[in-house]
Protein backbone atom coordinates (compact mmCIF):
# COMPACT_ATOMS: atom_id res chain seq x y z
CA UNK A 1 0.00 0.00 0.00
CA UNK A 2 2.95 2.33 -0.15
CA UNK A 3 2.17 5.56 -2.20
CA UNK A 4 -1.39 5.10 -1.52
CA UNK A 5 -3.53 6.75 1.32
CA UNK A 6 -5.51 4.05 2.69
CA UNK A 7 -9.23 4.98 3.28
CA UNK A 8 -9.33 3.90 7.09
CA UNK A 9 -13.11 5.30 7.50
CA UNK A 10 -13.72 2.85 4.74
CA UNK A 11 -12.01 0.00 6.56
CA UNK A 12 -14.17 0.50 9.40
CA UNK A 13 -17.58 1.45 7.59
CA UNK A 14 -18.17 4.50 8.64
CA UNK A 15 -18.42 8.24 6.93
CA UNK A 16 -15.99 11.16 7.86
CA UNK A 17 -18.45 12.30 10.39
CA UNK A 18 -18.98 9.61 12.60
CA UNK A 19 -18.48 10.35 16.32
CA UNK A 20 -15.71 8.99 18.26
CA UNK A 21 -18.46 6.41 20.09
CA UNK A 22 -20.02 5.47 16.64
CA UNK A 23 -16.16 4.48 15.42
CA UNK A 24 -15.54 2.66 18.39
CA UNK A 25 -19.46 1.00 17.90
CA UNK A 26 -18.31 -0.01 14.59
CA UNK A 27 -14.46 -1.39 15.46
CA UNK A 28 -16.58 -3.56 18.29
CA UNK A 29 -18.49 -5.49 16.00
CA UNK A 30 -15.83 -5.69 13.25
CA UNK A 31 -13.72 -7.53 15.91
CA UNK A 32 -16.42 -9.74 17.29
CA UNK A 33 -16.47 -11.28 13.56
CA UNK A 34 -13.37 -10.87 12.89
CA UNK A 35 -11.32 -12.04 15.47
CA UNK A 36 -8.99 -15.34 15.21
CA UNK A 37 -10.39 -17.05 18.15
CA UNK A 38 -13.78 -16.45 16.20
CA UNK A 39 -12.96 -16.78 12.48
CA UNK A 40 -10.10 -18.83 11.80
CA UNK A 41 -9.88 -18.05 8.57
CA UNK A 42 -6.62 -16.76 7.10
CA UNK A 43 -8.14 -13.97 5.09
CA UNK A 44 -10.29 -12.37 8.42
CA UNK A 45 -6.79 -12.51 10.22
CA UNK A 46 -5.92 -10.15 7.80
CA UNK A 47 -8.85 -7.87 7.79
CA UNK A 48 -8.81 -7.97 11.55
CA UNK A 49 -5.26 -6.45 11.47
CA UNK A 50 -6.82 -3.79 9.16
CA UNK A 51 -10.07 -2.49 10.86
CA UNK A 52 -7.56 -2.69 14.13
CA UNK A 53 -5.21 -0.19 12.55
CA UNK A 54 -7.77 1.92 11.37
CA UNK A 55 -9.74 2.09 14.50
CA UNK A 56 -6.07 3.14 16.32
CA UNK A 57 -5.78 5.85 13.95
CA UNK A 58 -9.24 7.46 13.99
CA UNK A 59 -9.44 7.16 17.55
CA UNK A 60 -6.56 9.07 18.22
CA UNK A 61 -8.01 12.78 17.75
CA UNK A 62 -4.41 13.62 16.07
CA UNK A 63 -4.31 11.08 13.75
CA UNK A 64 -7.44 11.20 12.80
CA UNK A 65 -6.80 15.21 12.10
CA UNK A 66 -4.29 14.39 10.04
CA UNK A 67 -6.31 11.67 7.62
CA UNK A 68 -8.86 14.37 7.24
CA UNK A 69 -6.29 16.35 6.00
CA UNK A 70 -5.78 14.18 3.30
CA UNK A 71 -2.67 12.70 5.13
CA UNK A 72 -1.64 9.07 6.21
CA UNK A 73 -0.40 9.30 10.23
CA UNK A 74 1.57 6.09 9.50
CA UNK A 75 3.05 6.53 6.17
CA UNK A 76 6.56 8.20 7.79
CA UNK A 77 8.44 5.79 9.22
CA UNK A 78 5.72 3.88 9.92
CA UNK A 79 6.06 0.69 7.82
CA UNK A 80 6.46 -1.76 11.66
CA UNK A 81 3.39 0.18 12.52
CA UNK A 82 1.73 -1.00 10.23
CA UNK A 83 3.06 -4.29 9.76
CA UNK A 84 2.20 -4.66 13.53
CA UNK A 85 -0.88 -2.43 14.60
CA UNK A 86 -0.43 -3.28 18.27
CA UNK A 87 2.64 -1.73 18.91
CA UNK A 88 1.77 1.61 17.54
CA UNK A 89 2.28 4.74 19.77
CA UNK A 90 -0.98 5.39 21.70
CA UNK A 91 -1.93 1.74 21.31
CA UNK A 92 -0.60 -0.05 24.10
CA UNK A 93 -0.71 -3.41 23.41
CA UNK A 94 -3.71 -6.07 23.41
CA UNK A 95 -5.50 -4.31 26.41
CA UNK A 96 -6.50 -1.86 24.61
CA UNK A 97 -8.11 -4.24 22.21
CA UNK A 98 -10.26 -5.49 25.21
CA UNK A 99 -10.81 -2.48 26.85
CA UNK A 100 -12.98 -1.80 23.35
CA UNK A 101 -13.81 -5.08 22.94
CA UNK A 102 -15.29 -5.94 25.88
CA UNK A 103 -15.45 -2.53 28.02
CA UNK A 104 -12.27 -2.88 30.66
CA UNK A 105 -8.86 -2.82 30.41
CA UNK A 106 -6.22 -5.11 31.71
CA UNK A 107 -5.52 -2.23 34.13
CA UNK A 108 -4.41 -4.08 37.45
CA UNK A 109 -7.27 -4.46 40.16
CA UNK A 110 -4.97 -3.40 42.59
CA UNK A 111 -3.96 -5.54 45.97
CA UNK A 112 -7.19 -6.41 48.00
CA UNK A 113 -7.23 -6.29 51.82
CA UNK A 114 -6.50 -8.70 54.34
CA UNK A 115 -9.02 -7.81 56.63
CA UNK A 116 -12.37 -10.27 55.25
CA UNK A 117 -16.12 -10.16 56.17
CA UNK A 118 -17.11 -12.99 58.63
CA UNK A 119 -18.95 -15.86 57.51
CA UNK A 120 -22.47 -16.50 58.93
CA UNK A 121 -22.72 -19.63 61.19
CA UNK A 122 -25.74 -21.93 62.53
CA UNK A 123 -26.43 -22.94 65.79
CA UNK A 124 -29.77 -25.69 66.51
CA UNK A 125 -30.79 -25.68 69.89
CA UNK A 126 -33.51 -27.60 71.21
CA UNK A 127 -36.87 -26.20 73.57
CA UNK A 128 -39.56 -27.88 75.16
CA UNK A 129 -43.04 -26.97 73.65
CA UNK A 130 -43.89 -24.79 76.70
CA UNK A 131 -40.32 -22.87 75.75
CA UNK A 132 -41.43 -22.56 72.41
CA UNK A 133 -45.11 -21.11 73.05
CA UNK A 134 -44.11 -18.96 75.82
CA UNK A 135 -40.49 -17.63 75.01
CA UNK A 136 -37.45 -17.98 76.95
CA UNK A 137 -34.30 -16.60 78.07
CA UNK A 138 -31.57 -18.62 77.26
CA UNK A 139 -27.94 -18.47 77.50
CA UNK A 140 -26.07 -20.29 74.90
CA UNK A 141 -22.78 -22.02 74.18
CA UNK A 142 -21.09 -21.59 70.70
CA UNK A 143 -18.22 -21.69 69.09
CA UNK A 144 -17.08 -19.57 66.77
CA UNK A 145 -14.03 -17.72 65.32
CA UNK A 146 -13.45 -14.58 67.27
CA UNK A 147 -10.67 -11.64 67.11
CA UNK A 148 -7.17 -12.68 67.95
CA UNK A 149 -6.50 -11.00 71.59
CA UNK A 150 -3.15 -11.25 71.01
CA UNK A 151 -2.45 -9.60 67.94
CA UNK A 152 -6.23 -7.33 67.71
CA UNK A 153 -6.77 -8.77 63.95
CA UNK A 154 -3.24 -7.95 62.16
CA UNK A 155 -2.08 -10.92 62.20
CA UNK A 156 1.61 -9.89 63.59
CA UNK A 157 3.58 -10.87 66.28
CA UNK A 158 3.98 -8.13 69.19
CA UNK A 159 6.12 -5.70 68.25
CA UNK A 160 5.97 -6.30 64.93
CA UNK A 161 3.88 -5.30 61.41
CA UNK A 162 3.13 -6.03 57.85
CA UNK A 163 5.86 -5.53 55.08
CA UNK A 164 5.45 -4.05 51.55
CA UNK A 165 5.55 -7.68 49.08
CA UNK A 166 8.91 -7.84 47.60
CA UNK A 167 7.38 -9.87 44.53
CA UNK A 168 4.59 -7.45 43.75
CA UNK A 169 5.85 -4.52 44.92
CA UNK A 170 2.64 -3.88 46.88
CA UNK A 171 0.74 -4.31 43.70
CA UNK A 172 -0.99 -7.79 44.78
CA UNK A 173 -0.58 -8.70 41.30
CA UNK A 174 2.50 -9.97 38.78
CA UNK A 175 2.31 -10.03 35.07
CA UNK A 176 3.73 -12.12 32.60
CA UNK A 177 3.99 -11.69 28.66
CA UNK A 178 2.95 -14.03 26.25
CA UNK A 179 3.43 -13.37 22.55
CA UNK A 180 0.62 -14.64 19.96
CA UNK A 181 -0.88 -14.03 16.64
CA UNK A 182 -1.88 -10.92 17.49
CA UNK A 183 1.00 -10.03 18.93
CA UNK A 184 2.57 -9.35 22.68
CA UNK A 185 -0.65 -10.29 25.39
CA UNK A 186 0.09 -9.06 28.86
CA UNK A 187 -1.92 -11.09 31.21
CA UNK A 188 -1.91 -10.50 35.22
CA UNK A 189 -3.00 -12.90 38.66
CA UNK A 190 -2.75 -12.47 41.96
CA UNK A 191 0.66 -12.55 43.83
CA UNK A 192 1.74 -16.17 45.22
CA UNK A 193 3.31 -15.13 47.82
CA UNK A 194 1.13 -12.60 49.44
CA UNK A 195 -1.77 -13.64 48.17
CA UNK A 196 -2.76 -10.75 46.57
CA UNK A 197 -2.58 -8.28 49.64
CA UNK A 198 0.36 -6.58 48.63
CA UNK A 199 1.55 -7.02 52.29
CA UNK A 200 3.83 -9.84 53.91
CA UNK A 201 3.70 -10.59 57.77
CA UNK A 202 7.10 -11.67 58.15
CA UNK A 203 6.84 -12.87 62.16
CA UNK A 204 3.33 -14.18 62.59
CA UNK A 205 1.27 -14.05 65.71
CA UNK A 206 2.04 -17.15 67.75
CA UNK A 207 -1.29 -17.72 68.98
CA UNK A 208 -3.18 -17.31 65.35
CA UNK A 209 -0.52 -18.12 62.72
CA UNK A 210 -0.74 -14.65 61.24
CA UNK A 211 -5.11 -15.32 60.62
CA UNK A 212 -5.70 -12.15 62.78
CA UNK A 213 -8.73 -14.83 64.84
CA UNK A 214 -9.01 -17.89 66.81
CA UNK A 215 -11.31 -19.99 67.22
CA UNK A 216 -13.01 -20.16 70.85
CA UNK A 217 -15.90 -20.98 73.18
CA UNK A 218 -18.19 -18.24 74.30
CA UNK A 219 -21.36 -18.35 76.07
CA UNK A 220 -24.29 -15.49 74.02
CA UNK A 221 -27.85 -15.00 75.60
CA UNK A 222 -30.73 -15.36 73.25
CA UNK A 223 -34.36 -14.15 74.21
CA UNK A 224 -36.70 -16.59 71.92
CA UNK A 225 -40.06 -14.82 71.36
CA UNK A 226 -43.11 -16.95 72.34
CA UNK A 227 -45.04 -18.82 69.53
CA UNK A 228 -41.92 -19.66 67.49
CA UNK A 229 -41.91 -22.94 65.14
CA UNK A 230 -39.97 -25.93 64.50
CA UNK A 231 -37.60 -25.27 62.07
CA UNK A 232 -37.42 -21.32 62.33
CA UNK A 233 -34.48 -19.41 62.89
CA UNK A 234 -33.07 -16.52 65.53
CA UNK A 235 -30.85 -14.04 63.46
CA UNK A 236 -28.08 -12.30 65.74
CA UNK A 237 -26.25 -9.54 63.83
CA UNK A 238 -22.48 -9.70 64.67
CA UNK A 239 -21.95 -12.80 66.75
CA UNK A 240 -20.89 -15.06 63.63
CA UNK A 241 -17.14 -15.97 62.87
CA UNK A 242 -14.63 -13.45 62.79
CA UNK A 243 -13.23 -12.40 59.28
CA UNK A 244 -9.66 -13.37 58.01
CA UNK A 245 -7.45 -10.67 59.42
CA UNK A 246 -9.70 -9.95 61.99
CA UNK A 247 -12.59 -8.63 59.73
CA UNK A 248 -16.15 -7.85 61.06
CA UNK A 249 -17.94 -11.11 61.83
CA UNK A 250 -21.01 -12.47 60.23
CA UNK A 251 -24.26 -12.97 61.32
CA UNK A 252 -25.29 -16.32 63.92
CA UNK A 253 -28.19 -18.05 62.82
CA UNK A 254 -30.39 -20.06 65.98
CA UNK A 255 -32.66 -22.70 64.47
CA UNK A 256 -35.28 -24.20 66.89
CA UNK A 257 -36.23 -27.48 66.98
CA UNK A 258 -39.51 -28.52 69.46
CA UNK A 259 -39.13 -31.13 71.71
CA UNK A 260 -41.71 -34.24 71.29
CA UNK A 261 -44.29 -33.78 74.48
CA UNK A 262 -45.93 -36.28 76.29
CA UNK A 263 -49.25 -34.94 75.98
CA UNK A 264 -49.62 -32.52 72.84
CA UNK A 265 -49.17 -32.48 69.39
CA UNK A 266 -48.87 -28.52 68.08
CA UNK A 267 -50.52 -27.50 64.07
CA UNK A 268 -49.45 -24.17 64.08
CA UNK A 269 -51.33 -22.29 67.31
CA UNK A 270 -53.55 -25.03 67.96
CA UNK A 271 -52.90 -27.66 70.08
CA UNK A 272 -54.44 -31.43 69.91
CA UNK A 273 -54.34 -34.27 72.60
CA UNK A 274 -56.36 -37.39 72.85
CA UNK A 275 -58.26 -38.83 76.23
CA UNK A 276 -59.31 -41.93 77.42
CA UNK A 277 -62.87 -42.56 78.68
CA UNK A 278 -64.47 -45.35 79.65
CA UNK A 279 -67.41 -46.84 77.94
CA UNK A 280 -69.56 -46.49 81.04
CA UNK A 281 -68.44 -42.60 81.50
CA UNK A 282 -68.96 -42.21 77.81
CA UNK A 283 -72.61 -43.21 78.00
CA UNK A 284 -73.25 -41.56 81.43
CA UNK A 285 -71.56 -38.64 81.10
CA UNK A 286 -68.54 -37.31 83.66
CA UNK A 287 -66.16 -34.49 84.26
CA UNK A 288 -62.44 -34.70 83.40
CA UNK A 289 -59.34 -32.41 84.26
CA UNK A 290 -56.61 -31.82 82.36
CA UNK A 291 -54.01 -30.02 83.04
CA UNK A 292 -53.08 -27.69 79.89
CA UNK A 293 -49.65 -25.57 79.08
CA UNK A 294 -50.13 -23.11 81.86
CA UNK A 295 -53.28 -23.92 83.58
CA UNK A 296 -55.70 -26.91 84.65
CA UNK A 297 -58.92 -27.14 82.93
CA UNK A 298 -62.21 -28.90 83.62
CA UNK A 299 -63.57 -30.98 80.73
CA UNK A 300 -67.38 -31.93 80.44
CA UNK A 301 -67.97 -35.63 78.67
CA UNK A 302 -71.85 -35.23 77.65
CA UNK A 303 -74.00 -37.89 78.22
CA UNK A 304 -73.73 -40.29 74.85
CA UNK A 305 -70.26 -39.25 73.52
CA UNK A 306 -68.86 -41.23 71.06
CA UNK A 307 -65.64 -42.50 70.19
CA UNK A 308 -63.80 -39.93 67.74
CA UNK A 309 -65.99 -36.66 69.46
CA UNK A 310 -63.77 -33.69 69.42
CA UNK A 311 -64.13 -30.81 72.56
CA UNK A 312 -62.43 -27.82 71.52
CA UNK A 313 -60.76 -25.66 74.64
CA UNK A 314 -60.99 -22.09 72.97
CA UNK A 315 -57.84 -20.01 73.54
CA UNK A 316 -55.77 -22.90 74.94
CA UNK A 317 -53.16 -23.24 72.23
CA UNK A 318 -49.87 -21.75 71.74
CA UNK A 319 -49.79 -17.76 71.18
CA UNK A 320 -49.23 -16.95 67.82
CA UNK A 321 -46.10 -15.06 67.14
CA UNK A 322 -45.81 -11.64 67.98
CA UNK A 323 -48.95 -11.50 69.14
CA UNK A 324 -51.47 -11.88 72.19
CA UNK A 325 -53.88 -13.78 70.39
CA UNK A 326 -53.67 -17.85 70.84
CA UNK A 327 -54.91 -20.76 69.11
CA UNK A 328 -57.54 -23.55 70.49
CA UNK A 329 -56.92 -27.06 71.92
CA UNK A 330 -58.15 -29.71 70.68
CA UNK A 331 -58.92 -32.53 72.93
CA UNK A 332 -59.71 -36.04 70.96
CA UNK A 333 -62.08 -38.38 72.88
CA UNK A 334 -61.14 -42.21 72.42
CA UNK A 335 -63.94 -44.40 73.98
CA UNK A 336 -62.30 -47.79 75.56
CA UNK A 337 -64.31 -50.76 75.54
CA UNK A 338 -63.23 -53.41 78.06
CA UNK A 339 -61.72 -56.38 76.72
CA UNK A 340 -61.58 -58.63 79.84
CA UNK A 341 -64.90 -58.68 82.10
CA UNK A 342 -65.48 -61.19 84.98
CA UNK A 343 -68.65 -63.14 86.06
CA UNK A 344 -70.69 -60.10 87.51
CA UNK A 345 -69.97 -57.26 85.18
CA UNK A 346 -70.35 -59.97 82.22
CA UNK A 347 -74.01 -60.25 84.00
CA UNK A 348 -74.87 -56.83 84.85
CA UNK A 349 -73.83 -56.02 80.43
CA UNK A 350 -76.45 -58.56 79.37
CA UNK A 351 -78.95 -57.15 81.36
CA UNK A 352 -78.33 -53.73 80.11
CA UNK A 353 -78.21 -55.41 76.54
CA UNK A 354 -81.78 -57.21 77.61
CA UNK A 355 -83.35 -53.87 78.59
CA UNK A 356 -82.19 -52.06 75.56
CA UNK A 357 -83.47 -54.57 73.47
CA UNK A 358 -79.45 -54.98 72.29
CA UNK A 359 -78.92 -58.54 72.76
CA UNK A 360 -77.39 -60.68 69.60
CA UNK A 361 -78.75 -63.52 69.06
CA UNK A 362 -78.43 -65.73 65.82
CA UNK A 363 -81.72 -67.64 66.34
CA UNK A 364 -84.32 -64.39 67.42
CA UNK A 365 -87.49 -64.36 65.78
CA UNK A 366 -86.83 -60.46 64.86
CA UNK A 367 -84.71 -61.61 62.09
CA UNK A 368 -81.48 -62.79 63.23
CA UNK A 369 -78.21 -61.34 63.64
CA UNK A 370 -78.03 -58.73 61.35
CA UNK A 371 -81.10 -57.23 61.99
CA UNK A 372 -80.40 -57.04 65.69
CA UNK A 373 -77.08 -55.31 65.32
CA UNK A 374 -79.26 -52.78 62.65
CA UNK A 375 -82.33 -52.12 65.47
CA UNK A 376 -79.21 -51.90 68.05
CA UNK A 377 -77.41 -48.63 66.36
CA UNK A 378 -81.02 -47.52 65.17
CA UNK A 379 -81.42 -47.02 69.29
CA UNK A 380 -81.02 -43.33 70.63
């Protein structure tokens, strides 16, 4: 191309008016098809080279000055430059190529800090149902990661402190250079030996190895609202493990977990138990007390109740959460029917059975069995 002005607006298919964001537009997607880890082919290698020089030209505001001049900014002297696009003054190296392509640089990110948010730990404890409905005060063995007393965090020995990295120079990063294709690619990663803090601890605290925490059993006193639930969880801000260099901890998460009880099964607010009665207090009726989660109540069997009869207690459940307002109780009747009877009682039944008209009997004139056990539950 020597002798000849190359048309670099033409290269990148835009007019001689196009804003410097419209150039840059066009150079993006250019490069996204043209690009050899896209498009192996030989020929878009080629072009690629091209609509890279000409976006390096245009978007330099003196270059670009000088093509609409009538000029070519790389025809003196400039036969590398063009030969090799990416070593061109003002275009330093591949990171430029992704700072278009893909919106960043390959700027370094700079060394990040030693000191680390906490992570968040979980603690299940275990309450009674009464603990549960009703709240309680408890105080609470965990352990956890906490600050390093001996060091406060910094992970140093007394006396001593942090050094500037001799690898990274403080950076928290080295870089290497690779050549390609394309030319020279400077790629970057954190520093191995500091890690990427830019800072080396060259006598570590004794008692934490230089971590800035420890771990270490405290005792923490949680107040667990009445009317919580199986499976939910107490969030305390702060009292989770201790950060890497001493950072702020995370949070502790307390998840309850109910207790079976002897007596009560909970659904939510309400409460449900089951009683025994006998037949004979069943059909005549009696008074039963039971003694509840904070009180002892009175319960009325009617006359006639039947196996399976619920009595609901109103206001005898668990409090809901948050709030004064509690559920009901629920309280099951199961009638027992004696399975062993000796000579009297078997005596005194068939009588009852006579009078009621109840008695089984294969061979009765009313129609045998079946129609005796029909009249029986036809009875009131």
């Amino acid at each position: 191309m020597a002798g000849t002005v190359r048309d670099y607006y033409a290269q990148l298919g835009v007019g001689q008016d196009a804003t410097a964001e419209e150039i840059k537009r066009a150079y993006r997607k250019l490069a996204r098809e043209l690009h050899p880890d896209v498009n192996p082919d030989p020929s878009a290698q080629d072009r690629f080279k091209d609509v890279t020089t000409a976006y390096e030209v245009l978007s330099d505001p003196e270059k670009r000055r000088i093509v609409d001049l009538g000029g070519d900014p790389l025809s003196n002297g400039g036969a590398g430059q063009a030969g090799n696009p990416f070593t061109g003054a003002g275009f330093s190296g591949f990171g430029d190529i992704f700072e278009t392509f893909f919106g960043g640089g390959t700027a370094g990110r700079g060394p990040r800090s030693r000191v680390r948010q906490g992570a968040d730990a979980l603690l299940r404890v275990d309450l009674s149902l009464e603990e549960m409905a009703f709240g309680v005060h408890k105080d609470i063995a965990v352990e956890t990661a906490v600050i390093c007393q001996t060091c406060h965090g910094d992970g140093c020995a007394p006396g001593t402190q942090p050094r500037t990295c001799e690898t990274c120079a403080g950076r928290g990063e080295v870089q290497s250079m690779q050549r390609s294709l394309l030319g020279p690619v400077m790629s970057s990663r954190p520093c191995p030996t500091c890690g990427g803090t830019g800072q080396r601890i060259p006598s570590p605290c004794p008692s934490c190895a230089g971590e800035g925490r420890i771990r270490a059993r405290r005792t923490i006193s949680v107040d667990v609202p009445g009317g919580i639930e199986d499976g939910m969880r107490i969030r305390m801000s702060g009292q989770g493990e201790v950060g890497p260099g001493g950072g702020p901890a995370g949070d502790l998460y307390i998840e309850v977990t109910e207790r079976e009880h002897e007596t009560f099964t909970r659904d939510g607010s309400d409460l449900h138990c089951t009683i025994a009665v006998p037949m004979t207090a069943a059909a005549l009726g009696t008074e039963l007390s039971l003694s509840t989660l904070d009180s002892e109540e009175q319960i009325e069997i009617r006359p006639g109740t039947q196996s399976g009869a619920v009595i609901t207690m109103r206001g005898k459940g668990v409090p809901r959460l948050r709030s004064s307002v509690r559920g009901d109780l629920h309280v099951h009747v199961e009638v027992r029917t004696p399975s062993r009877l000796d000579d009297a009682q078997e005596s005194l039944l068939r009588q009852l059975a006579a009078l009621r008209d109840e008695e089984v009997s294969v061979s009765s004139a009313r129609g045998g069995l079946f129609s005796k056990v029909r009249d029986a539950f036809g009875q009131r």
